[in-house]
PDB file of N, CA and C in Angstrom:
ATOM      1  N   UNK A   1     163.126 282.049 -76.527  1.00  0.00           N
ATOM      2  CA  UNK A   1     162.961 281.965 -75.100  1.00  0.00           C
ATOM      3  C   UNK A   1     161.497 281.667 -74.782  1.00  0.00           C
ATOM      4  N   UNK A   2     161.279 281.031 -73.380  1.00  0.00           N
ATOM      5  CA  UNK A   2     160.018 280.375 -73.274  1.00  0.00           C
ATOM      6  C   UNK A   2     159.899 281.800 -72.489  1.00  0.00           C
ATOM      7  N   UNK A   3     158.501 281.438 -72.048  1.00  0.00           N
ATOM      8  CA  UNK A   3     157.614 282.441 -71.595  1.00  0.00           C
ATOM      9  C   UNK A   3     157.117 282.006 -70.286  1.00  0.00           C
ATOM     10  N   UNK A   4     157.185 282.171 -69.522  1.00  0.00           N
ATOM     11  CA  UNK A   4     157.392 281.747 -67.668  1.00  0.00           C
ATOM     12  C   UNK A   4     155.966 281.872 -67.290  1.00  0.00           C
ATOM     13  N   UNK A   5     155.238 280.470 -66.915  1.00  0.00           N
ATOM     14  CA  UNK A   5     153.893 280.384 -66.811  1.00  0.00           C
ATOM     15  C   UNK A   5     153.814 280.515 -65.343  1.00  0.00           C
ATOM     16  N   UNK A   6     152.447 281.000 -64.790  1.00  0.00           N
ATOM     17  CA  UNK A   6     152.401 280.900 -63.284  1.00  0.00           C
ATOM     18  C   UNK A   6     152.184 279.481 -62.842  1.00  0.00           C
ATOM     19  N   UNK A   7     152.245 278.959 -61.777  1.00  0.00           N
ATOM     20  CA  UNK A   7     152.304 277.595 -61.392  1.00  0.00           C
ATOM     21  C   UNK A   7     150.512 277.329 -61.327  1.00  0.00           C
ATOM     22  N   UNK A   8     150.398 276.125 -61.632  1.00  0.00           N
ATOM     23  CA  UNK A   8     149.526 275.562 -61.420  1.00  0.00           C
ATOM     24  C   UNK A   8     148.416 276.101 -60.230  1.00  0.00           C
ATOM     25  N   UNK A   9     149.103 276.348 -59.136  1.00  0.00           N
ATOM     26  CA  UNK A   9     148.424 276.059 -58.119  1.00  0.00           C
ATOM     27  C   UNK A   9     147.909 277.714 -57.596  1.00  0.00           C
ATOM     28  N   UNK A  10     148.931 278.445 -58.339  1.00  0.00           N
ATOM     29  CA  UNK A  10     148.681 279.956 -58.068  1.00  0.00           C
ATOM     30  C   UNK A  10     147.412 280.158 -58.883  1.00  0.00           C
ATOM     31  N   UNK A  11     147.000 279.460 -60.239  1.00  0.00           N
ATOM     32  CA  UNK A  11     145.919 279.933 -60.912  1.00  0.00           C
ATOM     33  C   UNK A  11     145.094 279.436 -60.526  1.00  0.00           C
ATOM     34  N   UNK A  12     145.156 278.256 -59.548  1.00  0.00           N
ATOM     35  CA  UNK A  12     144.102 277.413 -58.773  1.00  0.00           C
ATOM     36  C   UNK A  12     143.188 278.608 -57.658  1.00  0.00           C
ATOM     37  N   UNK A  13     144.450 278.596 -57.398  1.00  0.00           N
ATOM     38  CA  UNK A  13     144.071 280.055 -55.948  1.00  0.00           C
ATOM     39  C   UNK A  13     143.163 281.249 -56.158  1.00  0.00           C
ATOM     40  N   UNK A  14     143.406 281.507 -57.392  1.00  0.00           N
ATOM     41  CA  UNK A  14     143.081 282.904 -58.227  1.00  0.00           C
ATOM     42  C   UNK A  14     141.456 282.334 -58.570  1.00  0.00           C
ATOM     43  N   UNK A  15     141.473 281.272 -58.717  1.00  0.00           N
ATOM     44  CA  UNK A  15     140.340 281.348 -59.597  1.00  0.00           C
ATOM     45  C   UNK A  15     139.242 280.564 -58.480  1.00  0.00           C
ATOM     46  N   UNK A  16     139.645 280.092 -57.147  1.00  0.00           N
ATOM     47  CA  UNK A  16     138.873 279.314 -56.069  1.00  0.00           C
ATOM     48  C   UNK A  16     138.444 281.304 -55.623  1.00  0.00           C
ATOM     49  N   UNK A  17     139.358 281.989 -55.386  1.00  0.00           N
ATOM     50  CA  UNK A  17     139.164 282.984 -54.890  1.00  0.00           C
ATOM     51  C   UNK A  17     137.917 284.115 -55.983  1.00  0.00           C
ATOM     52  N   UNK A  18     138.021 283.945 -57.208  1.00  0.00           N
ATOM     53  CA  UNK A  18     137.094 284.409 -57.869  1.00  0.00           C
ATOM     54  C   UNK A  18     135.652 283.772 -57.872  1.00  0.00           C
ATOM     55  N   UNK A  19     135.818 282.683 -57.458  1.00  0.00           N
ATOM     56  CA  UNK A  19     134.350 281.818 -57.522  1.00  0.00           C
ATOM     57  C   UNK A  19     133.806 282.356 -56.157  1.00  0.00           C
ATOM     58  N   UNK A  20     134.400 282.303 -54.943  1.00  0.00           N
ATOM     59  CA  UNK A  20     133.961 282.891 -53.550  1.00  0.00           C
ATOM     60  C   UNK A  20     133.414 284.116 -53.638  1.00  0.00           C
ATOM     61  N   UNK A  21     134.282 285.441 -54.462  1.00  0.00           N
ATOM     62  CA  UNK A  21     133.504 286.753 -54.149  1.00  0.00           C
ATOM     63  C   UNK A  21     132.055 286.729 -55.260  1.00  0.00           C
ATOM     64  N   UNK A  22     132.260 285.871 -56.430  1.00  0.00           N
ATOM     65  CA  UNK A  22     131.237 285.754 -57.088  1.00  0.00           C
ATOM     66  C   UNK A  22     130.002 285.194 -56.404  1.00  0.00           C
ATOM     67  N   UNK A  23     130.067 284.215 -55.650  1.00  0.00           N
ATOM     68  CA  UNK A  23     128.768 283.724 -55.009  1.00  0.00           C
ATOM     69  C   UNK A  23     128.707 284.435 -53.625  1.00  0.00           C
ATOM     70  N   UNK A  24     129.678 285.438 -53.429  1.00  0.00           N
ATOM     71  CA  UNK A  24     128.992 286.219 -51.942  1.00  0.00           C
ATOM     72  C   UNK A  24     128.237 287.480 -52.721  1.00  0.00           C
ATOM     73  N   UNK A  25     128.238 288.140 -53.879  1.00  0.00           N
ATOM     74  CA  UNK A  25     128.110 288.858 -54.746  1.00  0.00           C
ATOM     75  C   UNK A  25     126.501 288.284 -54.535  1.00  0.00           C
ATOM     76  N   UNK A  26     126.140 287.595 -55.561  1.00  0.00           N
ATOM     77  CA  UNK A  26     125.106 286.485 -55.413  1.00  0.00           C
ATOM     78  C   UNK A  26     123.993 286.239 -54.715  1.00  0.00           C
ATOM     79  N   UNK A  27     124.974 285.645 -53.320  1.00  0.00           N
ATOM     80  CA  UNK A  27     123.857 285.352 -51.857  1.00  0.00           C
ATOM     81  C   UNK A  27     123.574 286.459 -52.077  1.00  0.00           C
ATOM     82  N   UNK A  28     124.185 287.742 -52.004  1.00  0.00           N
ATOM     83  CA  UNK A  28     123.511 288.916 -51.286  1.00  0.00           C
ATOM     84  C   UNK A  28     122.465 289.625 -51.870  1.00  0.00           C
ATOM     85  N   UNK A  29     122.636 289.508 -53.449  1.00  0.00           N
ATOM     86  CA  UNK A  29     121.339 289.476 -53.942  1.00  0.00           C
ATOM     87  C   UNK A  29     120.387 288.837 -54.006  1.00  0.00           C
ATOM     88  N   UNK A  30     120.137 287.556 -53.713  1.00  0.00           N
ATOM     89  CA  UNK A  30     119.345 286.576 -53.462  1.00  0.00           C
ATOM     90  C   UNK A  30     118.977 286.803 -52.160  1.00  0.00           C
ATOM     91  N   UNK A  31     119.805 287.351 -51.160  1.00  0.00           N
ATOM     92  CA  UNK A  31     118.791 287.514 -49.626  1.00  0.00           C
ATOM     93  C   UNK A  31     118.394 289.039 -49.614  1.00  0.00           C
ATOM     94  N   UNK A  32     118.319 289.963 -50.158  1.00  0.00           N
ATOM     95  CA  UNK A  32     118.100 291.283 -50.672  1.00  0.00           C
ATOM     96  C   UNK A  32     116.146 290.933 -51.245  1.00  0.00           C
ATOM     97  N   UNK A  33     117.084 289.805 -52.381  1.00  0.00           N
ATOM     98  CA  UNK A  33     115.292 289.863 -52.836  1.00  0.00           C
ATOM     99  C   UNK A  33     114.253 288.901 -52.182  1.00  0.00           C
ATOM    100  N   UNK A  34     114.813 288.278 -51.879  1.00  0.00           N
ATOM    101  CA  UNK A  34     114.293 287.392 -50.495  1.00  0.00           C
ATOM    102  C   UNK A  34     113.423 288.150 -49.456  1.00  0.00           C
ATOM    103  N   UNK A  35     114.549 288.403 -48.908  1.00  0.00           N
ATOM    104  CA  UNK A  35     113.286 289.833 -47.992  1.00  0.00           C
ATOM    105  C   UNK A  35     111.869 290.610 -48.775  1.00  0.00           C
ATOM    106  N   UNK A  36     112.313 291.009 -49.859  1.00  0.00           N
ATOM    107  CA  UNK A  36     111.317 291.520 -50.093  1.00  0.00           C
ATOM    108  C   UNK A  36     110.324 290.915 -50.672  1.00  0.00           C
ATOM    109  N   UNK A  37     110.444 290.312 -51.459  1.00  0.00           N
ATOM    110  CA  UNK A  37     109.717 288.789 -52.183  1.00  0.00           C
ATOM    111  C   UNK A  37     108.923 288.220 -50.222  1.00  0.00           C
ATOM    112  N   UNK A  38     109.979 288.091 -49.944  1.00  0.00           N
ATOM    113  CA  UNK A  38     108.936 287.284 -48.284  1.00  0.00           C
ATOM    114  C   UNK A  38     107.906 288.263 -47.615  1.00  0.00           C
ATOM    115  N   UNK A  39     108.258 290.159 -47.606  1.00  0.00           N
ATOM    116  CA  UNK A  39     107.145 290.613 -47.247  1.00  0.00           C
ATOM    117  C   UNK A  39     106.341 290.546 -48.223  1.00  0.00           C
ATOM    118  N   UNK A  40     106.421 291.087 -49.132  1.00  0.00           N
ATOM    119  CA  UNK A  40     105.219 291.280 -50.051  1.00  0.00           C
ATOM    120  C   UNK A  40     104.100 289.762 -51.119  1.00  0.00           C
ATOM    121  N   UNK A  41     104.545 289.012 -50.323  1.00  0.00           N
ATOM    122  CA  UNK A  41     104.198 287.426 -50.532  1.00  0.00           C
ATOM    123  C   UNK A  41     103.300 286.851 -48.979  1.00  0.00           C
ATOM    124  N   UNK A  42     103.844 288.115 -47.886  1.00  0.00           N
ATOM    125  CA  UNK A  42     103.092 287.302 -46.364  1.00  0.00           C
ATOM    126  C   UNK A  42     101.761 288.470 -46.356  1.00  0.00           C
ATOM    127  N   UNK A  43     102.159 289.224 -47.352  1.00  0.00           N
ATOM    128  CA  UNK A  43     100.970 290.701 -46.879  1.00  0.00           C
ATOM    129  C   UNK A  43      99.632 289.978 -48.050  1.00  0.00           C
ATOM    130  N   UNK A  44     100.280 289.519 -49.368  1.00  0.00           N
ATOM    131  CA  UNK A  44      99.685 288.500 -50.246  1.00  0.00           C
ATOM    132  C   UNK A  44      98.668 287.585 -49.852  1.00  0.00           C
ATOM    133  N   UNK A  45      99.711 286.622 -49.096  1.00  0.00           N
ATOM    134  CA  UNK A  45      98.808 285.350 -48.977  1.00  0.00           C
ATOM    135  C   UNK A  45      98.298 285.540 -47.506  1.00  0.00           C
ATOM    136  N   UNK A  46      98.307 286.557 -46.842  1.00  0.00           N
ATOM    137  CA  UNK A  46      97.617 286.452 -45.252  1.00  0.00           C
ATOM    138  C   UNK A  46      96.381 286.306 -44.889  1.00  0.00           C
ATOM    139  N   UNK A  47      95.634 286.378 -46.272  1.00  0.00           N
ATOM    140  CA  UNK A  47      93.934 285.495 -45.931  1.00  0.00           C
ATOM    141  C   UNK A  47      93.562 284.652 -46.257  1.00  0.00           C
ATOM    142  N   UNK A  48      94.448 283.718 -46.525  1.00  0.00           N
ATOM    143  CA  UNK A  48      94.355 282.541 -47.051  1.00  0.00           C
ATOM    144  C   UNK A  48      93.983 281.621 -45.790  1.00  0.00           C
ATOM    145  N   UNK A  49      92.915 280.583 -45.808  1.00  0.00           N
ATOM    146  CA  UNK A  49      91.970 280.223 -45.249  1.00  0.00           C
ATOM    147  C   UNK A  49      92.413 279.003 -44.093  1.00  0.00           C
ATOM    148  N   UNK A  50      93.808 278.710 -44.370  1.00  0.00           N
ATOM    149  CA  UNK A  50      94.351 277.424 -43.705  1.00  0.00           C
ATOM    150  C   UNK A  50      95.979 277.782 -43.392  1.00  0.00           C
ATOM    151  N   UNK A  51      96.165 277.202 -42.597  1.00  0.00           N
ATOM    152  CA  UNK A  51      98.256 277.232 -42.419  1.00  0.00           C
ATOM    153  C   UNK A  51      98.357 276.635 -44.020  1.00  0.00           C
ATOM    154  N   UNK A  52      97.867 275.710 -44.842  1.00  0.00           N
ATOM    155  CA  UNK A  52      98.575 275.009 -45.441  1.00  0.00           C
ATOM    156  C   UNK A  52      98.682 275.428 -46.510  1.00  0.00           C
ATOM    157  N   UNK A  53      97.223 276.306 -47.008  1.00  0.00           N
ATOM    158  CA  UNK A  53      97.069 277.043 -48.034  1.00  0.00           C
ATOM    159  C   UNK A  53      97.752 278.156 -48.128  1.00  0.00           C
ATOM    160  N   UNK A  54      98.391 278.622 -47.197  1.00  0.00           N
ATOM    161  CA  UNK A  54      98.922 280.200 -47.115  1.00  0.00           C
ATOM    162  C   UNK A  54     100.598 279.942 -47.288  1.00  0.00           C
ATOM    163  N   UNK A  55     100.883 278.286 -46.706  1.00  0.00           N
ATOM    164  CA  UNK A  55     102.421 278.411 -47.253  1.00  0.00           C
ATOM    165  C   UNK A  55     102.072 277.337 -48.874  1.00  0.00           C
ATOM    166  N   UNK A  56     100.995 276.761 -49.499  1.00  0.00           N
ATOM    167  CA  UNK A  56     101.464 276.961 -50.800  1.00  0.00           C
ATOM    168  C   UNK A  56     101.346 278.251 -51.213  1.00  0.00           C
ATOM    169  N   UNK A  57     100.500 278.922 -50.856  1.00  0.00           N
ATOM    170  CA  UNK A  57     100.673 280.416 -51.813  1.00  0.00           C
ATOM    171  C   UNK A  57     101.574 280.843 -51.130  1.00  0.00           C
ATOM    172  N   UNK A  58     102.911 281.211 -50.633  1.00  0.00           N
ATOM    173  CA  UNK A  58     103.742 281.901 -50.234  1.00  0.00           C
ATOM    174  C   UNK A  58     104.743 281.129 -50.859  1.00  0.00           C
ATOM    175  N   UNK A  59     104.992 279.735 -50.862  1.00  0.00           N
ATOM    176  CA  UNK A  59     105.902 279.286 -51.658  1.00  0.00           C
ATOM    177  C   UNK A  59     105.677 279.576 -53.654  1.00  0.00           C
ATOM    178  N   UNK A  60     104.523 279.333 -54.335  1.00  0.00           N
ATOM    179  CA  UNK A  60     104.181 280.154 -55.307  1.00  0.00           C
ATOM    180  C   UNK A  60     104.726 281.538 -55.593  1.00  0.00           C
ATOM    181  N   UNK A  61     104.196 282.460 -54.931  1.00  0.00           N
ATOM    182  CA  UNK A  61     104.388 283.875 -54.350  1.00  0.00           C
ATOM    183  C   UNK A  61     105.590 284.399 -54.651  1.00  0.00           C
ATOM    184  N   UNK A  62     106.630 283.391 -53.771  1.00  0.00           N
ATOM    185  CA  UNK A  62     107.715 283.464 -53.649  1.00  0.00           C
ATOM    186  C   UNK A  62     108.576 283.179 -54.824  1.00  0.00           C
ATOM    187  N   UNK A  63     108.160 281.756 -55.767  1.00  0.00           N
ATOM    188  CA  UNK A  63     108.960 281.341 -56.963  1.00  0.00           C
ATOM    189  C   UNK A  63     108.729 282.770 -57.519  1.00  0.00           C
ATOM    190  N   UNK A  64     107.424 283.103 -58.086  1.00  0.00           N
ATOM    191  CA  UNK A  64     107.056 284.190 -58.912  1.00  0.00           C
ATOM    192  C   UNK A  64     107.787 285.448 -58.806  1.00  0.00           C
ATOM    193  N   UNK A  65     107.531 285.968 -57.606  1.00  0.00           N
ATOM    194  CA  UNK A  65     108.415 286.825 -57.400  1.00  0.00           C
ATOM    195  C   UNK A  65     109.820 286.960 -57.334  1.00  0.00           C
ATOM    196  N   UNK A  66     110.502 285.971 -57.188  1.00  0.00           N
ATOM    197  CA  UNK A  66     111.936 285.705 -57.436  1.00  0.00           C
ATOM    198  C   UNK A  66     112.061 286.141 -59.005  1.00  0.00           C
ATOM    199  N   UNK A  67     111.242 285.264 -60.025  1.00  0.00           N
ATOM    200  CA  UNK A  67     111.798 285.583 -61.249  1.00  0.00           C
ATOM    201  C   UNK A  67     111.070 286.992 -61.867  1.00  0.00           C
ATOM    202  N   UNK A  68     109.996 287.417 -61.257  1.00  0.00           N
ATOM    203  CA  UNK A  68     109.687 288.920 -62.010  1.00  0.00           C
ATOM    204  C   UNK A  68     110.073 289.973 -61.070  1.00  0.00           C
ATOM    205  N   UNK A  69     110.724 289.894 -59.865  1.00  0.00           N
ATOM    206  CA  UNK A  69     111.350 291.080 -59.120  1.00  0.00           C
ATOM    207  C   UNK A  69     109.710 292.282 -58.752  1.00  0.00           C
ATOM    208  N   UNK A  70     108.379 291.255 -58.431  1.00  0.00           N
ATOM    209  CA  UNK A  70     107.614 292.174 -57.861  1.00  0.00           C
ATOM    210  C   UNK A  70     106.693 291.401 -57.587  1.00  0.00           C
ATOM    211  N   UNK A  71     105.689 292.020 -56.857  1.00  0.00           N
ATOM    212  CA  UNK A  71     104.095 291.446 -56.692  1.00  0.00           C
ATOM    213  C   UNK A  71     103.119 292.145 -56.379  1.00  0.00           C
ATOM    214  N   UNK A  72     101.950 291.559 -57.391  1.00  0.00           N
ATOM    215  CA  UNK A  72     100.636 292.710 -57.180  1.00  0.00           C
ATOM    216  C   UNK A  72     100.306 292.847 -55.579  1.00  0.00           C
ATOM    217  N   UNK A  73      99.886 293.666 -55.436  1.00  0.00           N
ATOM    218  CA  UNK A  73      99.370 294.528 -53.861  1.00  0.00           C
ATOM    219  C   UNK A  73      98.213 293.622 -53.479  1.00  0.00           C
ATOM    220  N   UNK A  74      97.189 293.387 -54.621  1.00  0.00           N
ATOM    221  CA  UNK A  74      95.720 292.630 -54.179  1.00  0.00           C
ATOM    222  C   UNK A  74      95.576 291.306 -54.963  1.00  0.00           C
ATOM    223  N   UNK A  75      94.781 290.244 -54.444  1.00  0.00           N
ATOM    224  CA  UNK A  75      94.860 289.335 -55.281  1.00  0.00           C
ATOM    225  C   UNK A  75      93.827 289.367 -56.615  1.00  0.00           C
ATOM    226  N   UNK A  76      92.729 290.297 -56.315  1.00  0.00           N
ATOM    227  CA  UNK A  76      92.013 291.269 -57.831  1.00  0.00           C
ATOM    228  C   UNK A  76      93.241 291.871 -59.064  1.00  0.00           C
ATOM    229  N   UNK A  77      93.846 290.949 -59.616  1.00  0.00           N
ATOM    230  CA  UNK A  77      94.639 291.484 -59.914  1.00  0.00           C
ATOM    231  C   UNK A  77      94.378 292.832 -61.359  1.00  0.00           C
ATOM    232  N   UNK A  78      95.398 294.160 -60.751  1.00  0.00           N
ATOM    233  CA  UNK A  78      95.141 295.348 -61.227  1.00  0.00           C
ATOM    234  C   UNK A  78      95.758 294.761 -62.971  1.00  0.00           C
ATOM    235  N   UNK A  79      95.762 295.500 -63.785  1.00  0.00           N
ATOM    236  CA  UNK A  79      95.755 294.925 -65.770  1.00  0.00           C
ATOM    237  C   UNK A  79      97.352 295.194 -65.920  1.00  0.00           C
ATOM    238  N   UNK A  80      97.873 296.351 -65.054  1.00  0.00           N
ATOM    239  CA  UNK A  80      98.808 297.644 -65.075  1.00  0.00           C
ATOM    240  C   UNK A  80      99.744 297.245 -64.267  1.00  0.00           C
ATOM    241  N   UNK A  81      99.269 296.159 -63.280  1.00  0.00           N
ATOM    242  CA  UNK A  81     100.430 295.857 -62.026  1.00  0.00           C
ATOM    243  C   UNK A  81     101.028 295.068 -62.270  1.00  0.00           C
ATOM    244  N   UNK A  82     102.508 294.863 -62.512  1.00  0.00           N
ATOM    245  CA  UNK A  82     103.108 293.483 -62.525  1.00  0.00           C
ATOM    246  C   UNK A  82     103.170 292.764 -63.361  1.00  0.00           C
ATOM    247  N   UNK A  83     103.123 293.249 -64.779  1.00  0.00           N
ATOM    248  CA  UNK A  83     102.342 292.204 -66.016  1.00  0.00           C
ATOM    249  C   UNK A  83     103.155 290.389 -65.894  1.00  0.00           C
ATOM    250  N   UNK A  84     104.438 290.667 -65.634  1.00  0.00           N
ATOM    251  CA  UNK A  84     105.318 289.181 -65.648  1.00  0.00           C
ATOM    252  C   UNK A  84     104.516 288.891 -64.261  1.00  0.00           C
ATOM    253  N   UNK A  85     104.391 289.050 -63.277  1.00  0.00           N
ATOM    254  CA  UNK A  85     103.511 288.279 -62.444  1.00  0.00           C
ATOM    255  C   UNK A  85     102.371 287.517 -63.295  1.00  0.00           C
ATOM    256  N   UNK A  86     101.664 288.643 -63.310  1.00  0.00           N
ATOM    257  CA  UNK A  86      99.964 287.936 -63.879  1.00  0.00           C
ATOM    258  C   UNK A  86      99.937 287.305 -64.956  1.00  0.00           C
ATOM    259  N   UNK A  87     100.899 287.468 -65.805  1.00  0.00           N
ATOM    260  CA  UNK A  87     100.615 286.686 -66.924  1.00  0.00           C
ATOM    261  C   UNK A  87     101.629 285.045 -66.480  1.00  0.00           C
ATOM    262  N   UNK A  88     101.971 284.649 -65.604  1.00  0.00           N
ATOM    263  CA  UNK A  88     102.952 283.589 -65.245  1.00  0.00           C
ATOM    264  C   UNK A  88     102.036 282.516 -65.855  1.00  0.00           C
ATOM    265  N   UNK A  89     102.560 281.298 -66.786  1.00  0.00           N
ATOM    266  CA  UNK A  89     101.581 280.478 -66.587  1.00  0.00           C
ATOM    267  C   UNK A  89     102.441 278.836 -66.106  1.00  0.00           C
ATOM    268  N   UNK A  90     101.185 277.886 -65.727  1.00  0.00           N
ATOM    269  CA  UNK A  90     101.974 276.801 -65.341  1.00  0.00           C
ATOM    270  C   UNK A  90     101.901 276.151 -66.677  1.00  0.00           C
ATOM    271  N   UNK A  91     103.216 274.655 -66.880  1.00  0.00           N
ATOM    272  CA  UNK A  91     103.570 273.964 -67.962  1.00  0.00           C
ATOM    273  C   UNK A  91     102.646 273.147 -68.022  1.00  0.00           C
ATOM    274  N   UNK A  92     102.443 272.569 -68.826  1.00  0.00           N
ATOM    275  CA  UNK A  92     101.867 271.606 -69.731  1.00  0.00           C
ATOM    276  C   UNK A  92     100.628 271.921 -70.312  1.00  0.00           C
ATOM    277  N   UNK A  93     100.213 271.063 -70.840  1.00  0.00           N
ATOM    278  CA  UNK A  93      98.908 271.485 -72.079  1.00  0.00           C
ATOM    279  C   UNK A  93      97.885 272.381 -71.205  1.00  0.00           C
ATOM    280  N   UNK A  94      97.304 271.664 -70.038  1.00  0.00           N
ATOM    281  CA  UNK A  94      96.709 273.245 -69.464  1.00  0.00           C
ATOM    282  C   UNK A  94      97.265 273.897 -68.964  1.00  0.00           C
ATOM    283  N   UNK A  95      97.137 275.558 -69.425  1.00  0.00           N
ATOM    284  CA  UNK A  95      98.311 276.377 -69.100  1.00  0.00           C
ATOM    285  C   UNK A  95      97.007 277.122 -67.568  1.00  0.00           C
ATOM    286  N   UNK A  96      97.510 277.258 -66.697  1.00  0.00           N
ATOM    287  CA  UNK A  96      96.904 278.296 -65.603  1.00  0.00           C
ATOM    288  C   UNK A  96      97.488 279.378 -64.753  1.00  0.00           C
ATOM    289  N   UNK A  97      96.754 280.217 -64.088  1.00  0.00           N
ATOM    290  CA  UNK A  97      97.984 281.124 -63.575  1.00  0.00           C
ATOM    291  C   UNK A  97      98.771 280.434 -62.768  1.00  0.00           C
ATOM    292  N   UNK A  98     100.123 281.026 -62.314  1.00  0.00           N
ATOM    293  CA  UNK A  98     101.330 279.956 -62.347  1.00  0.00           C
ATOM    294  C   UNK A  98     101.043 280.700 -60.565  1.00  0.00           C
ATOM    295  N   UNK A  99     101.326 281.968 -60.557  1.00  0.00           N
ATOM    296  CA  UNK A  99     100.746 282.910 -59.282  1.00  0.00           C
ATOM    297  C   UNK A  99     100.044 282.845 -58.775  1.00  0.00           C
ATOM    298  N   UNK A 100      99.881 283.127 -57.125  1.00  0.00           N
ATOM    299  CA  UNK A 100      98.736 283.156 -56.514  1.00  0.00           C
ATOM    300  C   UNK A 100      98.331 284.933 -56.592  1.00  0.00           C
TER     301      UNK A 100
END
């Protein structure tokens, strides 16, 4: 005896419906760290000398902090604070801090 498969379209359903709670799962961590990544990136870059300079360092700020989940308090940066921040570097042969 065969073995009675679900239809096509039911596993379609099942699995459109697993991809949805997975990326609301997701957003919500991504706008969770968002917020906080955006204050502690505007308290960061708020003496920065120009509009233009303050949203590249906030966009910086912001990459950085997305992938190390923090950011130093001062831009003196403390040895102890944040090490995946401070040590970020940018690609290619000269490597520099990747962070503002």
């Amino acid at each position: 005896m065969a073995v009675a498969k679900p239809p096509l379209q039911t596993a379609a359903v099942l699995l459109l419906l697993l991809l949805v709670v997975a990326a609301a799962s997701w957003l919500q961590t991504v706008d969770a760290a968002s917020g906080f990544c955006s204050s502690k990136c505007s308290v960061r870059c708020g003496r920065a000398a120009s509009a233009r300079a303050r949203g590249a360092c906030m966009r910086s700020c912001g990459l950085c902090c997305e992938e190390c989940n923090c950011v130093p308090t001062r831009p003196p940066r403390d040895v102890n604070e944040c090490p995946c921040y401070r040590d970020m570097l940018t690609a290619g042969p000269r490597k520099r801090p990747k962070c503002p």
